[in-house]
N, C-alpha and C. Protein backbone atom coordinates (compact mmCIF):
# COMPACT_ATOMS: atom_id res chain seq x y z
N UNK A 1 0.84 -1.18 0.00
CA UNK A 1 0.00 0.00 0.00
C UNK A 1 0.88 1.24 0.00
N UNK A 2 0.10 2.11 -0.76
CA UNK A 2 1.18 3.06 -0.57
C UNK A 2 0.60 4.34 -0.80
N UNK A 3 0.92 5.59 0.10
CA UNK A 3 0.11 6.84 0.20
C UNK A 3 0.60 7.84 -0.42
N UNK A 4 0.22 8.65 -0.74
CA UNK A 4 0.58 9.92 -1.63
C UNK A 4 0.78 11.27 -1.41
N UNK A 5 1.01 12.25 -0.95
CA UNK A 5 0.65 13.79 -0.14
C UNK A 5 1.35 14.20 -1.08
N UNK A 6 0.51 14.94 -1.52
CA UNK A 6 0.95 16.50 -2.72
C UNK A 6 0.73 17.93 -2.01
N UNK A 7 1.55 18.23 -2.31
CA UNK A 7 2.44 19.71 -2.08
C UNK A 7 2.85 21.18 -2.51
N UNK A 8 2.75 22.05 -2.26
CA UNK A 8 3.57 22.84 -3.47
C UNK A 8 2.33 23.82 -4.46
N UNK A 9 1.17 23.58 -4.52
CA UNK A 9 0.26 24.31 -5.69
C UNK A 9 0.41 25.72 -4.61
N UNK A 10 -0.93 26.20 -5.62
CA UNK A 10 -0.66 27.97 -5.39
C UNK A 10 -1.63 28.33 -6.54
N UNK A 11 -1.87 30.31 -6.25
CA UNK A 11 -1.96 31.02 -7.23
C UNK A 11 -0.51 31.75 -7.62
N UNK A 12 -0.58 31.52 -8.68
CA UNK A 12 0.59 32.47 -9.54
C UNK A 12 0.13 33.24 -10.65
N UNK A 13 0.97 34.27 -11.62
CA UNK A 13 0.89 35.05 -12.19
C UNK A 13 1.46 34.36 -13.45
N UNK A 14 0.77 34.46 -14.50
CA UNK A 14 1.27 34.14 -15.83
C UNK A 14 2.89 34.35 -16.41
N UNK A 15 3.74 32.86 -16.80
CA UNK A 15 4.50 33.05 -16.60
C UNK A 15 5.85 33.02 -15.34
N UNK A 16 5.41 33.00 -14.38
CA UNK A 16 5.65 32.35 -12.71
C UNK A 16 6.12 30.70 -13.16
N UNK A 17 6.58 30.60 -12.09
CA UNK A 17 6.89 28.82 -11.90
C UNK A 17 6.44 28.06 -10.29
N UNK A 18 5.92 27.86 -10.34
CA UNK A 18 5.53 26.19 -9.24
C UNK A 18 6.42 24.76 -8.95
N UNK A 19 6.64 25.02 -8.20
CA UNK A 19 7.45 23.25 -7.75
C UNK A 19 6.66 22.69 -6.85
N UNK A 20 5.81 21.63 -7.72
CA UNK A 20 5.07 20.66 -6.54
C UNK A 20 6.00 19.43 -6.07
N UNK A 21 5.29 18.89 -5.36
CA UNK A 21 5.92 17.90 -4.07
C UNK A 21 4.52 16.70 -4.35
N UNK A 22 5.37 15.10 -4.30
CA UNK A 22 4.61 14.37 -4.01
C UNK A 22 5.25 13.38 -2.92
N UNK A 23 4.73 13.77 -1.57
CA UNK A 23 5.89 12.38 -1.05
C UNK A 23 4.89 10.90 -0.56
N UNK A 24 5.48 10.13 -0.90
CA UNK A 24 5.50 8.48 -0.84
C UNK A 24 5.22 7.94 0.29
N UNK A 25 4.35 7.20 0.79
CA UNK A 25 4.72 6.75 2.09
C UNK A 25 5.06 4.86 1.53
N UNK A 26 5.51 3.86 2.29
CA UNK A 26 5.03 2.74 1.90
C UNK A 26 6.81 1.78 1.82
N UNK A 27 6.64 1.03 1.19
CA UNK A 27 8.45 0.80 0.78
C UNK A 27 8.21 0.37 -0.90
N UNK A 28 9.69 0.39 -1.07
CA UNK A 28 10.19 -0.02 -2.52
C UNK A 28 9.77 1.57 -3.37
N UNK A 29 9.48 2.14 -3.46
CA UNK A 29 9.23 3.82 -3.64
C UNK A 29 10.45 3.83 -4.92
N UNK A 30 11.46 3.11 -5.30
CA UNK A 30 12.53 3.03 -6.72
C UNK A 30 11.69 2.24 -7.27
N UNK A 31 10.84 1.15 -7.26
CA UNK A 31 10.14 0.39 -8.34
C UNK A 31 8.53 0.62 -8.71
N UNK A 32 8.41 2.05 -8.41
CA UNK A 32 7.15 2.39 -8.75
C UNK A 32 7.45 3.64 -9.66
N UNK A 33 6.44 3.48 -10.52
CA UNK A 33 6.57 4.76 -11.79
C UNK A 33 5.76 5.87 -10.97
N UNK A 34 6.30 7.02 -11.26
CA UNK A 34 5.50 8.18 -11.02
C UNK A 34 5.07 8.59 -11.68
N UNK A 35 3.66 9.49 -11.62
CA UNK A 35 3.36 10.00 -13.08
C UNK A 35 2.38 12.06 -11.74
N UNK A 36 2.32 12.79 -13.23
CA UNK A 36 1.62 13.79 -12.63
C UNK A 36 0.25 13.94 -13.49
N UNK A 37 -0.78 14.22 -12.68
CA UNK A 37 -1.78 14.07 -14.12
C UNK A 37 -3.08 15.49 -13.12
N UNK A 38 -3.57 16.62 -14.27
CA UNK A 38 -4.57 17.59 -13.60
C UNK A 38 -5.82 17.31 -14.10
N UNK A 39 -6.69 17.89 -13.51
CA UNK A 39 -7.92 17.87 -13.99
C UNK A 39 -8.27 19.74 -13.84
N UNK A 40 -9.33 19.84 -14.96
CA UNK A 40 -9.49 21.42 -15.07
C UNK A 40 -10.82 21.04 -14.75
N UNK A 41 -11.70 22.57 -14.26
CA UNK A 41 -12.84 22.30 -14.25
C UNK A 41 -13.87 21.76 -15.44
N UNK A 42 -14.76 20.86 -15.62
CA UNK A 42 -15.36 20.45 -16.41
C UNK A 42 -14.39 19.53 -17.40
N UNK A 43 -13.22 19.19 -16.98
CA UNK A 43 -12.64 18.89 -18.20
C UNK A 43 -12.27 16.95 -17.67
N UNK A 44 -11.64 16.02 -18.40
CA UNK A 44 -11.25 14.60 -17.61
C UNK A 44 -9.83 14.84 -17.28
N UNK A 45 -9.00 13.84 -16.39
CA UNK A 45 -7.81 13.97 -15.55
C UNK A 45 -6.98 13.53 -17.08
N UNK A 46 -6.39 14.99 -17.33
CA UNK A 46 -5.27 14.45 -18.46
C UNK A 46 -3.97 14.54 -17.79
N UNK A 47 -3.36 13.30 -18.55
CA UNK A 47 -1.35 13.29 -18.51
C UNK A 47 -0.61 14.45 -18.43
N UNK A 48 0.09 14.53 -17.50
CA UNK A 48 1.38 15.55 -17.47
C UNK A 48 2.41 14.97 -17.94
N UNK A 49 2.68 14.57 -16.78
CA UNK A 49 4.37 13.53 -16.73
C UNK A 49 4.39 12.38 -15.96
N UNK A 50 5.40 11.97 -16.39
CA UNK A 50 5.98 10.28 -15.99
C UNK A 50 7.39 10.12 -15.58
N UNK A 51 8.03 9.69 -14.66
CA UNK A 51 9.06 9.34 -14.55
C UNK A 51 8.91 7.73 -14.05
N UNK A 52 9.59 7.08 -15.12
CA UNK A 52 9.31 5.31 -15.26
C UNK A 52 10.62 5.19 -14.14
N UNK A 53 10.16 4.12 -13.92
CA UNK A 53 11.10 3.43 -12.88
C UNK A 53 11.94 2.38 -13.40
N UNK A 54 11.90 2.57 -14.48
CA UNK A 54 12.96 1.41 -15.49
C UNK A 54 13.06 1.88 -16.50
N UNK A 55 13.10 3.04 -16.91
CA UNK A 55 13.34 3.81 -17.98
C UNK A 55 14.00 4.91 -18.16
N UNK A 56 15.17 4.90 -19.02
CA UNK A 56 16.25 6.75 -18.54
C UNK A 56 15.33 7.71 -18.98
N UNK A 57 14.21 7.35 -19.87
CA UNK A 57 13.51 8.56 -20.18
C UNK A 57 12.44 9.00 -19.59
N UNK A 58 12.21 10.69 -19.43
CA UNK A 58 10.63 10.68 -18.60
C UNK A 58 9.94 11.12 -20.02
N UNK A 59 8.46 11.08 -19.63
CA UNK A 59 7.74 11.55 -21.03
C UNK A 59 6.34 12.29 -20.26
N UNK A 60 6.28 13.54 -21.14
CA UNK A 60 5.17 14.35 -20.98
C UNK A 60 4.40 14.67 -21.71
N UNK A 61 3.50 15.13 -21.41
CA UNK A 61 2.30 15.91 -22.65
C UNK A 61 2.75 16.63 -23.28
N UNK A 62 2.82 16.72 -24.84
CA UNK A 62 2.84 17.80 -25.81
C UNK A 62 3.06 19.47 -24.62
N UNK A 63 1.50 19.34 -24.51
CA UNK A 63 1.40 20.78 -24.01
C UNK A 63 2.09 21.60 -23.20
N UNK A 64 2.82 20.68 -21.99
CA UNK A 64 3.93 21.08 -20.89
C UNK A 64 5.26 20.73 -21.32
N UNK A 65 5.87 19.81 -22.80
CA UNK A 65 7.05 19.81 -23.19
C UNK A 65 7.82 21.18 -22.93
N UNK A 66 8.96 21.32 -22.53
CA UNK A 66 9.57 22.26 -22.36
C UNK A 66 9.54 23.50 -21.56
N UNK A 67 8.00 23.02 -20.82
CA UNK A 67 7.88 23.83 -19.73
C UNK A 67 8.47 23.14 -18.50
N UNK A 68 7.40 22.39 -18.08
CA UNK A 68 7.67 20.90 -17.11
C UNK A 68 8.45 20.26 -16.53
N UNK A 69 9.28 19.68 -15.82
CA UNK A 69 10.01 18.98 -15.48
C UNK A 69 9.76 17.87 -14.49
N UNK A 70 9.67 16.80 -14.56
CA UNK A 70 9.68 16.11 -13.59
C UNK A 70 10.96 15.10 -12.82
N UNK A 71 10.87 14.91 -11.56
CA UNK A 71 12.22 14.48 -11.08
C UNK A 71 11.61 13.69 -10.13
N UNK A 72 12.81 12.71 -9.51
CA UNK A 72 12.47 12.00 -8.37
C UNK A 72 13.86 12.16 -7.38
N UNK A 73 13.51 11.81 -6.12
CA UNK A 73 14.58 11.35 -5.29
C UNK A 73 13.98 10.13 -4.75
N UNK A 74 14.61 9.22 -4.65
CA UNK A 74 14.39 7.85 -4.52
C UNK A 74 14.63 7.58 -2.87
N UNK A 75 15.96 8.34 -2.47
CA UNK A 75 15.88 8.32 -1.13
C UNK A 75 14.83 9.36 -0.03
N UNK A 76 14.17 9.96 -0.77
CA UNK A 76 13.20 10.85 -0.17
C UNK A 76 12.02 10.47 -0.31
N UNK A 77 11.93 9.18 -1.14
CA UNK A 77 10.68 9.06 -1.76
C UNK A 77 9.70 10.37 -1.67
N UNK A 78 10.19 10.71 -2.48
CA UNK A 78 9.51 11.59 -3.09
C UNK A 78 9.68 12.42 -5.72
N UNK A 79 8.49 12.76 -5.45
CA UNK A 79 8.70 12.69 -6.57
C UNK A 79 8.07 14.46 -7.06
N UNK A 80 8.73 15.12 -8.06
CA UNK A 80 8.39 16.99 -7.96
C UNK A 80 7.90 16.83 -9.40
N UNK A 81 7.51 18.09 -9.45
CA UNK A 81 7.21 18.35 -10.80
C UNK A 81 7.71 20.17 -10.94
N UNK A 82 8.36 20.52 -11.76
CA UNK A 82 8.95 21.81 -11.91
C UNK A 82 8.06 22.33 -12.92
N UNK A 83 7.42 23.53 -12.12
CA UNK A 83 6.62 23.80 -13.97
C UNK A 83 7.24 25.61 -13.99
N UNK A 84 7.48 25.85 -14.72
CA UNK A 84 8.05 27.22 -15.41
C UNK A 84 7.22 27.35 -16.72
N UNK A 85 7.43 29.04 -16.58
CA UNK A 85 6.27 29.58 -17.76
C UNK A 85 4.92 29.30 -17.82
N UNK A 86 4.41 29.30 -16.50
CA UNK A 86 2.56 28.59 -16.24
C UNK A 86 2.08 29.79 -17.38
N UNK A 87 1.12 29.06 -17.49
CA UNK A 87 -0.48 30.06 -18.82
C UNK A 87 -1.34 29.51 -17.92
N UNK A 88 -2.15 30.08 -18.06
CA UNK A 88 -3.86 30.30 -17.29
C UNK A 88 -4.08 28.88 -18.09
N UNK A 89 -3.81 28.47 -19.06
CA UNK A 89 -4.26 27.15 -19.31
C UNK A 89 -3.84 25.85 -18.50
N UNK A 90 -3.11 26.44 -17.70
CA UNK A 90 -2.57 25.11 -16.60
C UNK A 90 -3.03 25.19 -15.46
N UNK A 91 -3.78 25.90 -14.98
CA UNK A 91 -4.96 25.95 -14.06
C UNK A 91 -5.97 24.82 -14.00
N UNK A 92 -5.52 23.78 -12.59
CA UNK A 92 -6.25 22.78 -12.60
C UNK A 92 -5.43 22.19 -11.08
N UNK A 93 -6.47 21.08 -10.81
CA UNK A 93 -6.02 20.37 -9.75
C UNK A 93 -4.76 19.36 -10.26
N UNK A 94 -3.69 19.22 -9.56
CA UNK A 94 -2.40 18.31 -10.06
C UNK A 94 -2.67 17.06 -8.94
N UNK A 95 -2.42 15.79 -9.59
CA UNK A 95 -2.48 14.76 -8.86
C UNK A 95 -1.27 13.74 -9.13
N UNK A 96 -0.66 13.37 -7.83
CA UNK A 96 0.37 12.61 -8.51
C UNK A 96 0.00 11.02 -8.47
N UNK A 97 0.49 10.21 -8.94
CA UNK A 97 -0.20 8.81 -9.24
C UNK A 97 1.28 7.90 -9.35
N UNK A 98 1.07 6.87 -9.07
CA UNK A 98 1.94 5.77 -8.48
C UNK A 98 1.12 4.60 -9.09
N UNK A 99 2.31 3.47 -9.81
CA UNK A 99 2.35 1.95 -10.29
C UNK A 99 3.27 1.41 -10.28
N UNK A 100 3.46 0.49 -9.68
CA UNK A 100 4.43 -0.50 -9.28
C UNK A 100 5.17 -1.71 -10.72
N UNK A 101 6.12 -1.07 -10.96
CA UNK A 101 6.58 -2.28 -11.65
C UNK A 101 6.00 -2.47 -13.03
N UNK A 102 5.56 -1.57 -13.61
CA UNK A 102 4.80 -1.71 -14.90
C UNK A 102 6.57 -1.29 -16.15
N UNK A 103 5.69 -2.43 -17.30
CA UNK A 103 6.97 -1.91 -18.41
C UNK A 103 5.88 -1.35 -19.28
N UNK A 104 7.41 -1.00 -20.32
CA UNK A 104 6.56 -0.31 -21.65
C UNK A 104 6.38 1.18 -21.49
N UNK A 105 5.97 1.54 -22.23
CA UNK A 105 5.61 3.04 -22.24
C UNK A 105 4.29 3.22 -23.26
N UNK A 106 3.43 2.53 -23.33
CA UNK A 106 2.35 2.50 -24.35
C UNK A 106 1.12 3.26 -22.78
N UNK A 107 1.32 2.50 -22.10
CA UNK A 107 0.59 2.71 -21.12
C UNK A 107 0.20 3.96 -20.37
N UNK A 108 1.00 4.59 -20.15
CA UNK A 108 1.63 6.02 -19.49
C UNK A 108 0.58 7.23 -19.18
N UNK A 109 -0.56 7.14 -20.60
CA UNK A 109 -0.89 8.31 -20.32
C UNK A 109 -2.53 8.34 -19.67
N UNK A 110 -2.79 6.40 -19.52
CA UNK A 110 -4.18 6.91 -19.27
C UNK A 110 -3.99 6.20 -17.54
N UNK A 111 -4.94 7.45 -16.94
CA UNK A 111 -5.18 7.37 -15.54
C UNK A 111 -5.45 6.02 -14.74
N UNK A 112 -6.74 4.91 -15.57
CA UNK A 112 -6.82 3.87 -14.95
C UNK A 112 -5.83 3.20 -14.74
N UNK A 113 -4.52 3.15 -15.24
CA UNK A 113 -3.28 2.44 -15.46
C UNK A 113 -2.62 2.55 -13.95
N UNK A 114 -3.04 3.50 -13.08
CA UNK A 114 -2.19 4.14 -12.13
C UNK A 114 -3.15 3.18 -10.43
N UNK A 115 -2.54 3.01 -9.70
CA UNK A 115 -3.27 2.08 -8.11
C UNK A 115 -3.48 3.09 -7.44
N UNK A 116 -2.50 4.43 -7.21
CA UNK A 116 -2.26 4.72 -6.17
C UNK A 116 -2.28 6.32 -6.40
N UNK A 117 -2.99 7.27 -5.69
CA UNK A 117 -3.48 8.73 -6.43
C UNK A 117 -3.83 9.72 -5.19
N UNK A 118 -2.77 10.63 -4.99
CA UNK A 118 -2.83 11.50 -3.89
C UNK A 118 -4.68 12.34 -4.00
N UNK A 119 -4.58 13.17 -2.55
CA UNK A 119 -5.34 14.11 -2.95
C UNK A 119 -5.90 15.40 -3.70
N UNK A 120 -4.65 15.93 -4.52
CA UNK A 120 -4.66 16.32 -5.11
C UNK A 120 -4.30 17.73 -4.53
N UNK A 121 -3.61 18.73 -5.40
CA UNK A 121 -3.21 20.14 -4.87
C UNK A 121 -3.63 21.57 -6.32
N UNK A 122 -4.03 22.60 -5.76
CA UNK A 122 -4.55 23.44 -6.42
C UNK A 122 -3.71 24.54 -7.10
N UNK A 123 -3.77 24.15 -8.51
CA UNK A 123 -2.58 25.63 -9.14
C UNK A 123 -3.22 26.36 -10.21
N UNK A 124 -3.14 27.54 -9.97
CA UNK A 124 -3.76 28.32 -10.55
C UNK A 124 -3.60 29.58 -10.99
N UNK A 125 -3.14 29.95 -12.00
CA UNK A 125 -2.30 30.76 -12.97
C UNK A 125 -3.19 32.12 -13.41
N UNK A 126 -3.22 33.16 -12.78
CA UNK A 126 -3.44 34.09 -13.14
C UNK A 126 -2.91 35.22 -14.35
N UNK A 127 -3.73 35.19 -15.30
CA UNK A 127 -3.65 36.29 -16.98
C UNK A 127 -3.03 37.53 -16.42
């Protein structure tokens, strides 16, 4: 079993940057994939990012490429997400999500794929 606490949201100003926090409770926290995924109002929980746990690569949504960053520390269990250059279009609840041991990367971007899903934290990007 394993618990989730997210961290870090806010209002910011267009353009601003956010560093959320997801920390881990549980063990083995190196063989679980992380992923970040928001939901906007009215809208479904789409993909941010991923950092695979057996993979050198992370992979994100189109939309946050090159904004985004995601990282882990393995001994902190914990897992961030760096976002720079927010737009009012990234205004949404961020949730971080946890799976144990999964391969591949076909999988990644849809939500049911994920066991384990914090409560979620509020960011919100002011024009």
């Amino acid at each position: 079993q394993v618990q989730l606490v997210e961290s870090g949201g806010g209002l910011v100003q267009a353009g601003g940057s956010l560093r959320l926090s997801c920390a881990a409770s549980g063990r083995l926290f190196s063989s679980y994939n992380m992923g970040w995924f928001r939901q906007a109002p009215g809208k479904e929980r789409a993909f941010v990012a991923v950092f695979p746990w057996n993979d050198p690569n992370n992979y994100y949504a189109d939309s946050v490429k090159g904004r985004f960053t995601i990282s882990r520390d393995n001994a902190k269990y914990t897992v961030y997400l760096q976002m720079n250059s927010l737009k009012p279009e990234d205004t949404a609840i961020y949730y971080c999500a946890a799976v144990r041991g999964k391969y591949g990367s076909s999988w990644y971007e849809d939500p049911d794929e994920y066991d384990y899903w914090g409560q979620g934290t509020q960011v919100t990007v002011s024009s």
